[in-house]
Protein backbone atom coordinates (compact mmCIF):
# COMPACT_ATOMS: atom_id res chain seq x y z
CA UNK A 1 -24.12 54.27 -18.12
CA UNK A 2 -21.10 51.65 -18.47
CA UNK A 3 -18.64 51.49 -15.51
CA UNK A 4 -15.42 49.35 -15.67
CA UNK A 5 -13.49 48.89 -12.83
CA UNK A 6 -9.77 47.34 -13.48
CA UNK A 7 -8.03 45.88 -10.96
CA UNK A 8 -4.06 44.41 -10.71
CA UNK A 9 -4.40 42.29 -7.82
CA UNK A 10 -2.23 39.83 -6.76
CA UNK A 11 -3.69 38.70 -2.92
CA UNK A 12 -6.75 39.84 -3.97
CA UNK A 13 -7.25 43.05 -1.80
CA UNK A 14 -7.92 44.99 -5.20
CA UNK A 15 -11.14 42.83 -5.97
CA UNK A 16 -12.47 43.16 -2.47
CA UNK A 17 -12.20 47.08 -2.70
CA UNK A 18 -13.40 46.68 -6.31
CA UNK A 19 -16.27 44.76 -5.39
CA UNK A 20 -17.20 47.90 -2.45
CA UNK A 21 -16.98 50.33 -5.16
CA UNK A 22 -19.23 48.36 -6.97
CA UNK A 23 -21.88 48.17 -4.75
CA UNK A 24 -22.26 51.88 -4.53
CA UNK A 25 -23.40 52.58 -8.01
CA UNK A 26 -27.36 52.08 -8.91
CA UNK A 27 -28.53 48.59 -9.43
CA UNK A 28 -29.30 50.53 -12.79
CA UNK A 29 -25.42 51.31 -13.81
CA UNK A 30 -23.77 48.59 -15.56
CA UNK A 31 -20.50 48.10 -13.15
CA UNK A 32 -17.41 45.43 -14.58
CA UNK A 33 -14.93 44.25 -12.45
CA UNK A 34 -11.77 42.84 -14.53
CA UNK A 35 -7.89 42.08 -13.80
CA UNK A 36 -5.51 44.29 -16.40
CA UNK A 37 -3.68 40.76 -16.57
CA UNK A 38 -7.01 38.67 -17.77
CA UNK A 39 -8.97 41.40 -20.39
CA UNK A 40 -6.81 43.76 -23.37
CA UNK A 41 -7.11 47.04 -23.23
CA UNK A 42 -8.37 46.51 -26.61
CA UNK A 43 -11.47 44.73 -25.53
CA UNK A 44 -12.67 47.53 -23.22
CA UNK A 45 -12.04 49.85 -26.25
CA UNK A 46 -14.36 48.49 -28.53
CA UNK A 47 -17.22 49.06 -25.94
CA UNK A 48 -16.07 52.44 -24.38
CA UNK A 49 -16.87 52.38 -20.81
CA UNK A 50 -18.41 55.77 -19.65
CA UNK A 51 -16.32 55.42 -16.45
CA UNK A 52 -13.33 53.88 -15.86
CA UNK A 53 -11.85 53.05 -12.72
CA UNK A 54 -8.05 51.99 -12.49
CA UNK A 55 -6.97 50.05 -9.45
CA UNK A 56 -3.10 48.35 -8.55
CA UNK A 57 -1.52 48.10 -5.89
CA UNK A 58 2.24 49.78 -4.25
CA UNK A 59 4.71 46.89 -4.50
CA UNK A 60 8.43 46.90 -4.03
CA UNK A 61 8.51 50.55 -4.01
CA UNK A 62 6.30 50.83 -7.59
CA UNK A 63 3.05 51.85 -7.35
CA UNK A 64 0.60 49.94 -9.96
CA UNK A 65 3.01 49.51 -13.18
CA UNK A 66 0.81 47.02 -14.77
CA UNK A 67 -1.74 49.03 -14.42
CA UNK A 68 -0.29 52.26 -15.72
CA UNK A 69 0.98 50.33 -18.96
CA UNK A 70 -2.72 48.69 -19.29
CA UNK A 71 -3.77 52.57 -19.32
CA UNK A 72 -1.03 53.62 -21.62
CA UNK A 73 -2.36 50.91 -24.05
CA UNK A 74 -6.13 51.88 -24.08
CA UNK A 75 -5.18 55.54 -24.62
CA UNK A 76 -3.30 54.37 -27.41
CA UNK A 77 -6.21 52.41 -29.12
CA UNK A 78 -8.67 55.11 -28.28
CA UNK A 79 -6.75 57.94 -30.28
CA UNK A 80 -6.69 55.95 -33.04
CA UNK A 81 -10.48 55.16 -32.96
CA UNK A 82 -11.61 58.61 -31.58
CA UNK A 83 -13.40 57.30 -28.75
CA UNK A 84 -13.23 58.52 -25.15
CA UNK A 85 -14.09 57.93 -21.58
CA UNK A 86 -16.06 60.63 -19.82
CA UNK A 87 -14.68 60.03 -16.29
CA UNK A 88 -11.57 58.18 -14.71
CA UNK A 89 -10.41 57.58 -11.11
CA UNK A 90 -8.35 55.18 -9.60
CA UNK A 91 -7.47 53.50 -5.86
CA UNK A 92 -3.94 51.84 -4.59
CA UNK A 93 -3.75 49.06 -2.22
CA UNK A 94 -0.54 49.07 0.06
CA UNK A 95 0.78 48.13 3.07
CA UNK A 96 3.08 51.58 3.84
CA UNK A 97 1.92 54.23 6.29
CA UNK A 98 -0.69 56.71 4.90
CA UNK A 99 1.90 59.38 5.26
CA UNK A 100 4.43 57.57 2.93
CA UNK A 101 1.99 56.72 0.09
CA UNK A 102 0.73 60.04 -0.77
CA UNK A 103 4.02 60.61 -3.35
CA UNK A 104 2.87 57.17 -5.28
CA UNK A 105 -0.71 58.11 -5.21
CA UNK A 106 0.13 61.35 -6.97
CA UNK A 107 2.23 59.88 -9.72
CA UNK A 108 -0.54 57.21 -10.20
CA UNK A 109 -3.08 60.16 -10.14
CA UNK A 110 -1.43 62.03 -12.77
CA UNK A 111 -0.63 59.28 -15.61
CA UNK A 112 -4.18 58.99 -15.17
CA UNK A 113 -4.31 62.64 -15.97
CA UNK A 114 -2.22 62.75 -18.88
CA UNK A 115 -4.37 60.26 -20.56
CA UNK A 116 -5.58 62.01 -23.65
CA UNK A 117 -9.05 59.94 -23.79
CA UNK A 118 -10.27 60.26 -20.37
CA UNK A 119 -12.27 63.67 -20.32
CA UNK A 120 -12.10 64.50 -16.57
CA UNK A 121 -10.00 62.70 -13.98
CA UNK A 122 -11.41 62.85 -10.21
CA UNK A 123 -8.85 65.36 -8.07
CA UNK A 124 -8.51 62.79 -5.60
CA UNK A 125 -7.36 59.19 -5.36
CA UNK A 126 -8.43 56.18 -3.17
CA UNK A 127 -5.66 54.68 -1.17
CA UNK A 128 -6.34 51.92 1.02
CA UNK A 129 -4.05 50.03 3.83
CA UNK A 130 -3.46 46.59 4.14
CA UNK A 131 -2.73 45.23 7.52
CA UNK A 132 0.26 43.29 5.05
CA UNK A 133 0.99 42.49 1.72
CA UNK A 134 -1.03 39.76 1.47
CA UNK A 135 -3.66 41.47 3.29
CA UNK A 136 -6.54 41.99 4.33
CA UNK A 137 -7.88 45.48 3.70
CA UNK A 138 -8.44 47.55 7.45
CA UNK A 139 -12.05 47.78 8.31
CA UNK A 140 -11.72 51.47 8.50
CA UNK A 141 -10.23 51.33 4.72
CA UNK A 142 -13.40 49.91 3.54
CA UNK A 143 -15.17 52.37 4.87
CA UNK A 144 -12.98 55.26 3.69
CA UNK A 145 -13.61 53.72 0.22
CA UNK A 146 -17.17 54.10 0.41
CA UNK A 147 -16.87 57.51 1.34
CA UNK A 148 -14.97 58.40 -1.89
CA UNK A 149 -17.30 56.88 -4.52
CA UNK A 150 -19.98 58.44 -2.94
CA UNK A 151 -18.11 61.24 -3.51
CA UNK A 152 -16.90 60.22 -6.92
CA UNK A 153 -20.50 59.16 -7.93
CA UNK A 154 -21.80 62.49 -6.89
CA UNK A 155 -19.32 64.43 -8.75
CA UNK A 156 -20.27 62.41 -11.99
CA UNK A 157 -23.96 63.50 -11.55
CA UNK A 158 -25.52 60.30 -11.47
């Protein structure tokens, strides 16, 4: 099984919580960690992933449009070729109070949703809090995060 994690990280908080994710799955699972702004969605199309996870971040009041454009893209190029991904989820960094980020974290959980060529989207979506923009991630954020791809991994069957 073929996991690809995407990340839009500018202080680097995404690849830290990428990197967690990542060592959840079975040293047998094939994990990728990649920046939307370094690898086309084009690439990841040719060799379908059979998971793929979609980080950004909420900044000025926008929660991961990067991101969501890098998805829009890849849906694109997979209708044309036929191919799909099996499973999708997705995590926001931010710095706002839990409370406030809920609203973003559904938008960013249903354009994930609406993407024709992801089979099943996980219900839920990661959020985790920085202590500022530039970071870091709280302690008890990491450890939220391995909570939900334990979840997520269990809900995937492997």
């Amino acid at each position: 099984m073929k996991v690809q994690i995407m990340t839009d990280t500018k202080f680097g908080n995404g690849k830290l919580l990428a990197e967690a994710l990542k060592n959840e799955f079975s040293n047998e699972i094939d994990v990728k960690i990649d920046d939307v702004k370094d690898v086309s969605p084009k690439s990841i199309a040719e060799d379908v992933p059979n998971v793929i996870i979609l980080g950004g971040a909420i900044r000025m009041f926008r929660a991961g449009p990067k991101s969501k454009k890098w998805l829009t893209e890849i849906n694109k190029i997979l209708e044309k070729s036929g191919k799909k991904i099996q499973y999708g989820t997705g995590f926001l960094t931010h710095a706002l109070p839990t409370d406030r980020v809920q609203g973003y974290a559904k938008k960013y959980l249903n354009k994930m949703e609406k993407a024709s060529m992801i089979e099943k989207t996980y219900s839920e979506l990661l959020t985790a809090r920085v202590k500022t923009q530039e970071g870091p991630i709280f302690p008890e954020e990491m450890e939220k995060a391995r909570g939900y791809i334990k979840d997520f991994i269990n809900w995937i069957g492997m």
